[in-house]
PDB file of N, CA and C in Angstrom:
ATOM      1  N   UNK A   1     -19.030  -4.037 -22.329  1.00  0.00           N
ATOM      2  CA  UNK A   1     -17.705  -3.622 -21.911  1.00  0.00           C
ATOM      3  C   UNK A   1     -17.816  -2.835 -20.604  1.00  0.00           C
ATOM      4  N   UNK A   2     -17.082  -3.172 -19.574  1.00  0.00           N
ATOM      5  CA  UNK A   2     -16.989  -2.103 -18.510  1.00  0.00           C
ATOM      6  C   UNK A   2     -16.396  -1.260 -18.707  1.00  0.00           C
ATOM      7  N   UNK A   3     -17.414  -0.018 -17.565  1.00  0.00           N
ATOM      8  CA  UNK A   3     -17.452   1.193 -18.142  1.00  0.00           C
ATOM      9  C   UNK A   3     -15.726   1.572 -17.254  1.00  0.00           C
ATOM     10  N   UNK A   4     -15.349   2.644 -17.767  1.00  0.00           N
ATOM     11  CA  UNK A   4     -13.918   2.917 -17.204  1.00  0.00           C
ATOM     12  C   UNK A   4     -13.933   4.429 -16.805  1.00  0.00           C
ATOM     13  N   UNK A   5     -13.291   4.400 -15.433  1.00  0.00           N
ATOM     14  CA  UNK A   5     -13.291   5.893 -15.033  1.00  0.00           C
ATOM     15  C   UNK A   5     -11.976   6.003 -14.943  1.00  0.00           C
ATOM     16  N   UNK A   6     -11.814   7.657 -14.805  1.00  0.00           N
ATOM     17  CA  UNK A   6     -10.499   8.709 -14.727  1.00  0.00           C
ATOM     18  C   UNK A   6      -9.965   8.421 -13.490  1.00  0.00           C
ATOM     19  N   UNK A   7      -8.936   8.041 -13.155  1.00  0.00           N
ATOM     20  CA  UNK A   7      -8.304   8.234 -11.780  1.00  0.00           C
ATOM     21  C   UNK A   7      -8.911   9.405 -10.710  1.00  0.00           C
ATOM     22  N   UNK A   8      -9.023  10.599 -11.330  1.00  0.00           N
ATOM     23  CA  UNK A   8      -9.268  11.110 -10.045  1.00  0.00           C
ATOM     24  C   UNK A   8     -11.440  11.317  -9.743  1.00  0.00           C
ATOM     25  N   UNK A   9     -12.072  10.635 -10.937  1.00  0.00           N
ATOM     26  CA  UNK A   9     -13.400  10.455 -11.019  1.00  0.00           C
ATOM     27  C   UNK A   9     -13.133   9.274  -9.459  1.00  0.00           C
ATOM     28  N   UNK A  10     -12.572   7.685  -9.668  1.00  0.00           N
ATOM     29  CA  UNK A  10     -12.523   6.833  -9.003  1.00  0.00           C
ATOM     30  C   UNK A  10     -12.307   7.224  -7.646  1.00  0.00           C
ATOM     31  N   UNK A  11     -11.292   8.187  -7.626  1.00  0.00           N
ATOM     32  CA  UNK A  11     -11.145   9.030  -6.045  1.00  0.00           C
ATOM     33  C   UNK A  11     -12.433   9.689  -5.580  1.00  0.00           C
ATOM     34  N   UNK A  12     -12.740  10.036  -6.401  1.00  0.00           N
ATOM     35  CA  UNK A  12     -14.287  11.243  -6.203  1.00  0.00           C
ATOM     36  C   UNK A  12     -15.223  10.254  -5.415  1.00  0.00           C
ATOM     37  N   UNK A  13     -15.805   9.438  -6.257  1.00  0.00           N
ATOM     38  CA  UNK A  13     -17.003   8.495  -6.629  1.00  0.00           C
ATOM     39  C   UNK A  13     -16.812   8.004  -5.054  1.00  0.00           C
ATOM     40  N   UNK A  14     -15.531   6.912  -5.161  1.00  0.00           N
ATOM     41  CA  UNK A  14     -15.230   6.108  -3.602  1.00  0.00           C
ATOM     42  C   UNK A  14     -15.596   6.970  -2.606  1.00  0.00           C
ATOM     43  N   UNK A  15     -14.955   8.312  -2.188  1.00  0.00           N
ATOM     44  CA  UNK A  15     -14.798   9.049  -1.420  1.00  0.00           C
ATOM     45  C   UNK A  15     -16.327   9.166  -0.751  1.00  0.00           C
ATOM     46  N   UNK A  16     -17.049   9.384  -2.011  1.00  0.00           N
ATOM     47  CA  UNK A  16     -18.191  10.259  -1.610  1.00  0.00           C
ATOM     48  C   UNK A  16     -19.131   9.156  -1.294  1.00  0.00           C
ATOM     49  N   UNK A  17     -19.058   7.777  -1.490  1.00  0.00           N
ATOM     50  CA  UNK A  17     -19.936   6.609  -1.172  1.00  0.00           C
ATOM     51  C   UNK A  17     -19.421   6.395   0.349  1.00  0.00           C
ATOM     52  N   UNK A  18     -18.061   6.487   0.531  1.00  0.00           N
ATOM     53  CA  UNK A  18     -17.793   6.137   2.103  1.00  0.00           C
ATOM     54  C   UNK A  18     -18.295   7.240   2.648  1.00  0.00           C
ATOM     55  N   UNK A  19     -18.123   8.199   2.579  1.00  0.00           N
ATOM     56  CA  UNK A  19     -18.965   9.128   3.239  1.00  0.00           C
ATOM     57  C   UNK A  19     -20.258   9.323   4.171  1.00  0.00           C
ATOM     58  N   UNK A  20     -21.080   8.921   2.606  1.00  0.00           N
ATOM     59  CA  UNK A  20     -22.390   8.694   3.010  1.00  0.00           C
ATOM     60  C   UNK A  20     -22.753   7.556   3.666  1.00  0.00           C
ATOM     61  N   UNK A  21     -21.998   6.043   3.353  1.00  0.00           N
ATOM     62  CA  UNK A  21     -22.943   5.046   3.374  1.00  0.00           C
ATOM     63  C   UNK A  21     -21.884   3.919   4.262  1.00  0.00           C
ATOM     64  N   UNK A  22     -20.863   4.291   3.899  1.00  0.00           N
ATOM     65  CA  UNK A  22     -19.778   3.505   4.939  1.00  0.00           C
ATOM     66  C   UNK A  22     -18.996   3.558   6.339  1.00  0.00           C
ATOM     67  N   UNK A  23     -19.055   5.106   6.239  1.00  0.00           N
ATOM     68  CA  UNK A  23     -18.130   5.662   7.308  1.00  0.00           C
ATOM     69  C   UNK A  23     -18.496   5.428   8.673  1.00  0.00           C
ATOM     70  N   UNK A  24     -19.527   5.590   9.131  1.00  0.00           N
ATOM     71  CA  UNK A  24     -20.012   4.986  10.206  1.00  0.00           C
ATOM     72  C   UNK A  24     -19.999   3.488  10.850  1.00  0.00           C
ATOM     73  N   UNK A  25     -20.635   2.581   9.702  1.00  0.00           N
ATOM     74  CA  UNK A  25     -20.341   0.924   9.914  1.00  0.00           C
ATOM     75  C   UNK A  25     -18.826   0.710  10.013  1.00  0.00           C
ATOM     76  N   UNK A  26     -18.453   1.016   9.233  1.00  0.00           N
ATOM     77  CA  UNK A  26     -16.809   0.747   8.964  1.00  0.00           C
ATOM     78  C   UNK A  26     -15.864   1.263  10.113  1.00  0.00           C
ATOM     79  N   UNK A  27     -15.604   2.166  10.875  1.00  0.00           N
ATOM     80  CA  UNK A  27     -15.248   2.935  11.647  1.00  0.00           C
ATOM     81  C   UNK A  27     -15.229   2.379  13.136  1.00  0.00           C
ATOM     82  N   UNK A  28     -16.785   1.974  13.237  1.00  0.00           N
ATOM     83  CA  UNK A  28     -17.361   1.279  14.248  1.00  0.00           C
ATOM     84  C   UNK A  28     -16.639  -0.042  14.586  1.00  0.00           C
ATOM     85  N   UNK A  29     -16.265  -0.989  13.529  1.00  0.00           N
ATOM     86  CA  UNK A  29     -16.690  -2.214  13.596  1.00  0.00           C
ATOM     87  C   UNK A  29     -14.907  -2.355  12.602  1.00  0.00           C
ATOM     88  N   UNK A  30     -14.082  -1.505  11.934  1.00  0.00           N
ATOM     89  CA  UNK A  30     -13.482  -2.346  11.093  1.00  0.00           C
ATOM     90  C   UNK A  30     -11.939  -1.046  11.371  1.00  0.00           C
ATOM     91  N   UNK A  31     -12.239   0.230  12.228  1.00  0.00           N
ATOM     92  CA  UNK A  31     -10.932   0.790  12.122  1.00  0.00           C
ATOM     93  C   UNK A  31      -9.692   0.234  12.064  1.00  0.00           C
ATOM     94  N   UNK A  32      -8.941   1.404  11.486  1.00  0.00           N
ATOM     95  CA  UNK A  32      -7.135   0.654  11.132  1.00  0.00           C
ATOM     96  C   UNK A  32      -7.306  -0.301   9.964  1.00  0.00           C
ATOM     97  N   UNK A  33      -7.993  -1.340   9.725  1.00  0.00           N
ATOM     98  CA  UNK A  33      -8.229  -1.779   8.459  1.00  0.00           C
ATOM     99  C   UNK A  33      -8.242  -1.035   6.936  1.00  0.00           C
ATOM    100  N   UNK A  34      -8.131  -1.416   5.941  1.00  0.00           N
ATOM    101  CA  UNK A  34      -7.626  -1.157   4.625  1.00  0.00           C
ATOM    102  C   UNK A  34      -9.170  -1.267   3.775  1.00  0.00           C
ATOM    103  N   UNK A  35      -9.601  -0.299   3.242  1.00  0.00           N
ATOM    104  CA  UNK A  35     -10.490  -0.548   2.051  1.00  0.00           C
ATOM    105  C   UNK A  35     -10.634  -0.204   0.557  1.00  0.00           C
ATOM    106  N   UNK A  36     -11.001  -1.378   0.169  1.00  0.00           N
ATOM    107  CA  UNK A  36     -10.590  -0.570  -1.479  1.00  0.00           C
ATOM    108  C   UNK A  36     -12.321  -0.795  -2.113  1.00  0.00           C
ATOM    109  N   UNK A  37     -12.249   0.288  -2.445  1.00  0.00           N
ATOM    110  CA  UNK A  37     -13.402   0.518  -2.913  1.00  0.00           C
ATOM    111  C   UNK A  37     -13.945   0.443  -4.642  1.00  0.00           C
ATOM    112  N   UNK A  38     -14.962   0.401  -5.116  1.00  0.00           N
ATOM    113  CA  UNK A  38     -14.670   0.003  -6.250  1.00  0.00           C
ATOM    114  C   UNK A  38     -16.077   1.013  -6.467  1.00  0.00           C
ATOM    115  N   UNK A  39     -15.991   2.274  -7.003  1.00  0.00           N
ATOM    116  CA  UNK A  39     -17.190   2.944  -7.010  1.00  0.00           C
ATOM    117  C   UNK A  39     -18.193   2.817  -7.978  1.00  0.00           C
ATOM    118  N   UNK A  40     -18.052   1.878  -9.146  1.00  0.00           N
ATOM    119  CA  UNK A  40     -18.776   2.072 -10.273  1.00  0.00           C
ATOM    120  C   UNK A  40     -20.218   0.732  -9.761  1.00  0.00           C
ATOM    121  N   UNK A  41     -19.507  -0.287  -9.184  1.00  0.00           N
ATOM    122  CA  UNK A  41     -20.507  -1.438  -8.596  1.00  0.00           C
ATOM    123  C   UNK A  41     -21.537  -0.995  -7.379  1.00  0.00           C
ATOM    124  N   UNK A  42     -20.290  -0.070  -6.403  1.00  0.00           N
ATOM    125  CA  UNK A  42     -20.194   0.335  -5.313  1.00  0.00           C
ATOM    126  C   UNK A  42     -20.427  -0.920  -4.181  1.00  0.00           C
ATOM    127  N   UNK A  43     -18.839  -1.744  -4.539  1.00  0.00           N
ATOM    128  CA  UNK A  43     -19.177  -2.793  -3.432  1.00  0.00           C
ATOM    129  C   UNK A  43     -17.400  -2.388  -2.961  1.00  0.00           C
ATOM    130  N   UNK A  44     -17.334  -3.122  -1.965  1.00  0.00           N
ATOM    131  CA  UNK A  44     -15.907  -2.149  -1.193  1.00  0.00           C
ATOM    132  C   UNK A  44     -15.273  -4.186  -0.673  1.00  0.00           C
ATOM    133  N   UNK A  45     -14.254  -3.962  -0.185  1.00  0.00           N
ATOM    134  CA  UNK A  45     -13.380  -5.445   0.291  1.00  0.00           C
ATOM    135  C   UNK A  45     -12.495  -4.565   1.721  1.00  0.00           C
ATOM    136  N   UNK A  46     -12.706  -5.496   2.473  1.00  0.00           N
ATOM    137  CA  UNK A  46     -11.712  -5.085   3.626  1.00  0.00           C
ATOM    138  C   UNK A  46     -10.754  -5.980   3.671  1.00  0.00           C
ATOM    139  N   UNK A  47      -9.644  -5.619   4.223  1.00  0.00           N
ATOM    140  CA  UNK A  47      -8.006  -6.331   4.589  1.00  0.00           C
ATOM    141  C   UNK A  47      -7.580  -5.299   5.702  1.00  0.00           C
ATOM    142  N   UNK A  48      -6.723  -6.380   6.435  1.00  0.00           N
ATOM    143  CA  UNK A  48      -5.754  -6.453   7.084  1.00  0.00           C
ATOM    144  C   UNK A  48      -4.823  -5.146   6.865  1.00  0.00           C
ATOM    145  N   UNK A  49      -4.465  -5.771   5.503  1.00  0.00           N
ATOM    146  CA  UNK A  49      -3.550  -5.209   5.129  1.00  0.00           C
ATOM    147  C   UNK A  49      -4.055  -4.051   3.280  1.00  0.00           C
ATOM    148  N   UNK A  50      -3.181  -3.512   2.814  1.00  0.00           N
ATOM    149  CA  UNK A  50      -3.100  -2.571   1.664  1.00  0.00           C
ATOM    150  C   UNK A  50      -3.001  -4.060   0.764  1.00  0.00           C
ATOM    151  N   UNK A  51      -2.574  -4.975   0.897  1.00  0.00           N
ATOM    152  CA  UNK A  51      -2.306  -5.718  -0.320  1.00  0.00           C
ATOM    153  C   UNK A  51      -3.499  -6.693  -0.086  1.00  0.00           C
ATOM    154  N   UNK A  52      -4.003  -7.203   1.094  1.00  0.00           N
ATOM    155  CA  UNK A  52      -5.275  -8.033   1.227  1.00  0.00           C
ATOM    156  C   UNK A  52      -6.620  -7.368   0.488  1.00  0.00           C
ATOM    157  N   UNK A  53      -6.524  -5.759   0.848  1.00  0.00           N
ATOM    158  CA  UNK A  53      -7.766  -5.440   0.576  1.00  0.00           C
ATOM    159  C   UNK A  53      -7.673  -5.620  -1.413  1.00  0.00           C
ATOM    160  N   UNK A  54      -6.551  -4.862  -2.030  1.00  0.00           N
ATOM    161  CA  UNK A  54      -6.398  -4.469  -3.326  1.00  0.00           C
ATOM    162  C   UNK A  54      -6.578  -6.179  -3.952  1.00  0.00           C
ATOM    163  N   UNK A  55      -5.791  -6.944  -3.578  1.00  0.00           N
ATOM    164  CA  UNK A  55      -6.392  -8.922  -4.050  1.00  0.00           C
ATOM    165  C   UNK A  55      -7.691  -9.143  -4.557  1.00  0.00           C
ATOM    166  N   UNK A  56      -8.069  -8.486  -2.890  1.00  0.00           N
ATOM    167  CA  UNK A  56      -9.705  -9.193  -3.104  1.00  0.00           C
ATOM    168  C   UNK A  56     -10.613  -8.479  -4.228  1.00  0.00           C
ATOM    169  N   UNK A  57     -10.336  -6.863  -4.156  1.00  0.00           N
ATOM    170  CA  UNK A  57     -11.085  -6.192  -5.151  1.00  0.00           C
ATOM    171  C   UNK A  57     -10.120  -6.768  -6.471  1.00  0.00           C
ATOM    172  N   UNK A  58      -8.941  -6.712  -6.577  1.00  0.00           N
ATOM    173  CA  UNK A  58      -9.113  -7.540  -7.986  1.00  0.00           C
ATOM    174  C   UNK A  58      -9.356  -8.607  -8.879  1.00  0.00           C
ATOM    175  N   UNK A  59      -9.424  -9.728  -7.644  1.00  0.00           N
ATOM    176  CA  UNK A  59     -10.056 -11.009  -7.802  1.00  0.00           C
ATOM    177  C   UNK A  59     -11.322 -10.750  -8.165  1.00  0.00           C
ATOM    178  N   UNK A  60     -12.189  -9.838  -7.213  1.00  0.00           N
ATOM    179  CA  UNK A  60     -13.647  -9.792  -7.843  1.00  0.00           C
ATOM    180  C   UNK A  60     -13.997  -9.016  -9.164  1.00  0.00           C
ATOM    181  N   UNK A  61     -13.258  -8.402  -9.109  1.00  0.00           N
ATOM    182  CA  UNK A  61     -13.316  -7.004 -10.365  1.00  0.00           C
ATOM    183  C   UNK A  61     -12.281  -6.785 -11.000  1.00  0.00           C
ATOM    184  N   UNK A  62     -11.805  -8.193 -12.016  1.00  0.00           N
ATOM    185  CA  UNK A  62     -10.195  -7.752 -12.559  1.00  0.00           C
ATOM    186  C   UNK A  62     -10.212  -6.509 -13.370  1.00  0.00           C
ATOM    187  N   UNK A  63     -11.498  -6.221 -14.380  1.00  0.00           N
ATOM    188  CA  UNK A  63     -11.605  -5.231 -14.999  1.00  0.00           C
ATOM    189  C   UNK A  63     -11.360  -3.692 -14.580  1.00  0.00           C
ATOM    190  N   UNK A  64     -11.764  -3.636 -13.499  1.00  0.00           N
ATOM    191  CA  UNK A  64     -12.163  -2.291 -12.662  1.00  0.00           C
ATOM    192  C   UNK A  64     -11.463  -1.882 -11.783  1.00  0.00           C
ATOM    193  N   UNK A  65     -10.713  -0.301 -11.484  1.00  0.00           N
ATOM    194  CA  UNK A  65      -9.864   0.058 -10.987  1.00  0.00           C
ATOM    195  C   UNK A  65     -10.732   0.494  -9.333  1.00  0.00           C
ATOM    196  N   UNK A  66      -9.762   0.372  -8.291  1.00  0.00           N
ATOM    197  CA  UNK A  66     -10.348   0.300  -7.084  1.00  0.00           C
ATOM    198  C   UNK A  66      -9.499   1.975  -6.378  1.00  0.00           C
ATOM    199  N   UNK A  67     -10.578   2.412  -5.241  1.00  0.00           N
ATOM    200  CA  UNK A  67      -9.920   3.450  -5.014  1.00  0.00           C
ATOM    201  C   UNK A  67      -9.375   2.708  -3.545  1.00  0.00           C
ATOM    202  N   UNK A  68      -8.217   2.756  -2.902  1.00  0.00           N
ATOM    203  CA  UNK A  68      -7.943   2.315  -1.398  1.00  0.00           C
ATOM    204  C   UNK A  68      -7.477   3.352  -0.647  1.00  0.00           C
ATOM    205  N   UNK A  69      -8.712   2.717   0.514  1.00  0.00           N
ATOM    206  CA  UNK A  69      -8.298   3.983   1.836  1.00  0.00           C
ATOM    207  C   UNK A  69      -7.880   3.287   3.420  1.00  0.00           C
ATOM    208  N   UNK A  70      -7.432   3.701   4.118  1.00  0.00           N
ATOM    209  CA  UNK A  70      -7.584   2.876   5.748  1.00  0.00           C
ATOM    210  C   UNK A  70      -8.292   3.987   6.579  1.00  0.00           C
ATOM    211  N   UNK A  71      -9.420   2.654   6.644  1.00  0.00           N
ATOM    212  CA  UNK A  71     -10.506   3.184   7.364  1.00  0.00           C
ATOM    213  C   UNK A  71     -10.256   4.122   9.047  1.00  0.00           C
ATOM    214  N   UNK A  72     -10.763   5.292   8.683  1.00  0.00           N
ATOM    215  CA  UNK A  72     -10.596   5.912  10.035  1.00  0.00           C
ATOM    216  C   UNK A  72      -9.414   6.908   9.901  1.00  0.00           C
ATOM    217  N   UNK A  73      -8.693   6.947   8.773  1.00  0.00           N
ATOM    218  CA  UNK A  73      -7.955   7.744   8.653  1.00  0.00           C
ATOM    219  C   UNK A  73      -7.664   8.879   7.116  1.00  0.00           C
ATOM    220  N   UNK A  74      -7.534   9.831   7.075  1.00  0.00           N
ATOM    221  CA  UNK A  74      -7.046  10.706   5.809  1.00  0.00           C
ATOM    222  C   UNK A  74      -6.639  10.152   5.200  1.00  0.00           C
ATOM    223  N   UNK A  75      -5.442   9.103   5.238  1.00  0.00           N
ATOM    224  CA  UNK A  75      -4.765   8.596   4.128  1.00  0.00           C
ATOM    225  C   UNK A  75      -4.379   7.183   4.312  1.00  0.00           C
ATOM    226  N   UNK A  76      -3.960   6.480   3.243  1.00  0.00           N
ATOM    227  CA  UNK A  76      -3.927   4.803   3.777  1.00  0.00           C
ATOM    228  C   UNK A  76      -2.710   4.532   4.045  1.00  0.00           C
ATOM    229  N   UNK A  77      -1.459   5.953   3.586  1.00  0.00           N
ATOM    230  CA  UNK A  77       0.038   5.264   4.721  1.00  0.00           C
ATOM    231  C   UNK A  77       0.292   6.967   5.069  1.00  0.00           C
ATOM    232  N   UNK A  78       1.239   6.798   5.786  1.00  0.00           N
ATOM    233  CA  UNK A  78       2.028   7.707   6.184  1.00  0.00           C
ATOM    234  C   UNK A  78       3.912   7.882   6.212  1.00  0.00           C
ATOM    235  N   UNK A  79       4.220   8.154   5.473  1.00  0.00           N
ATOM    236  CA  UNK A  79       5.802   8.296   5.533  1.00  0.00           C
ATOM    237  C   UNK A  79       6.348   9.787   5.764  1.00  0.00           C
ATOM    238  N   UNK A  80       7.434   8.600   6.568  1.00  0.00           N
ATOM    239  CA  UNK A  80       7.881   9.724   7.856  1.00  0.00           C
ATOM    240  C   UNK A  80       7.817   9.792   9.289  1.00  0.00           C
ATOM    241  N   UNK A  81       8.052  10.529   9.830  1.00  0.00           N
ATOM    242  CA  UNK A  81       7.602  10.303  11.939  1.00  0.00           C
ATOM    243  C   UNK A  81       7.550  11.452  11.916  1.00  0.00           C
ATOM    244  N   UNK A  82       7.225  12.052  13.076  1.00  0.00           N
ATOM    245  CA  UNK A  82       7.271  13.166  13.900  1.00  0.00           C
ATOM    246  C   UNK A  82       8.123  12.802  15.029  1.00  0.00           C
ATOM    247  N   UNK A  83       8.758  13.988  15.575  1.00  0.00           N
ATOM    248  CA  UNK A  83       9.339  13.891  16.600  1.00  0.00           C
ATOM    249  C   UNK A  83       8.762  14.863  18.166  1.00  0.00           C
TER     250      UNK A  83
END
């Protein structure tokens, strides 16, 4: 049975793998792009878009909950403007 994590474990786990092992390649080579990460395998899917990346990780991993971020930034949307 796959193993199942806590929502905010899945935030943790992702976080701390891009950190170390992604942030650099990814940044370099894939900014503004969408990643959803899947920390228990620790294999990650890039998109375009928030709904390309979340597909692909669930196509590969229907079981397993994915954490999604856009690469290069704090958070994967923003609502609202500044003026």
């Amino acid at each position: 049975m796959a193993e199942v994590l806590e929502i905010e474990e899945i935030a943790r786990q992702a976080k701390e793998f891009y950190e170390s092992e992604l942030r650099q390649t990814l940044e370099a080579d894939h900014r503004d792009e969408f990643v959803a990460i899947e920390p228990i395998s620790r294999t990650y899917y890039l998109g375009l878009t928030m709904v390309d990346a979340s597909r692909q990780a669930r196509a590969m991993q229907p079981g397993r909950r994915s954490y999604l971020m856009r690469v290069g930034h704090k958070s994967a949307m923003q609502i609202g403007w500044f003026e």
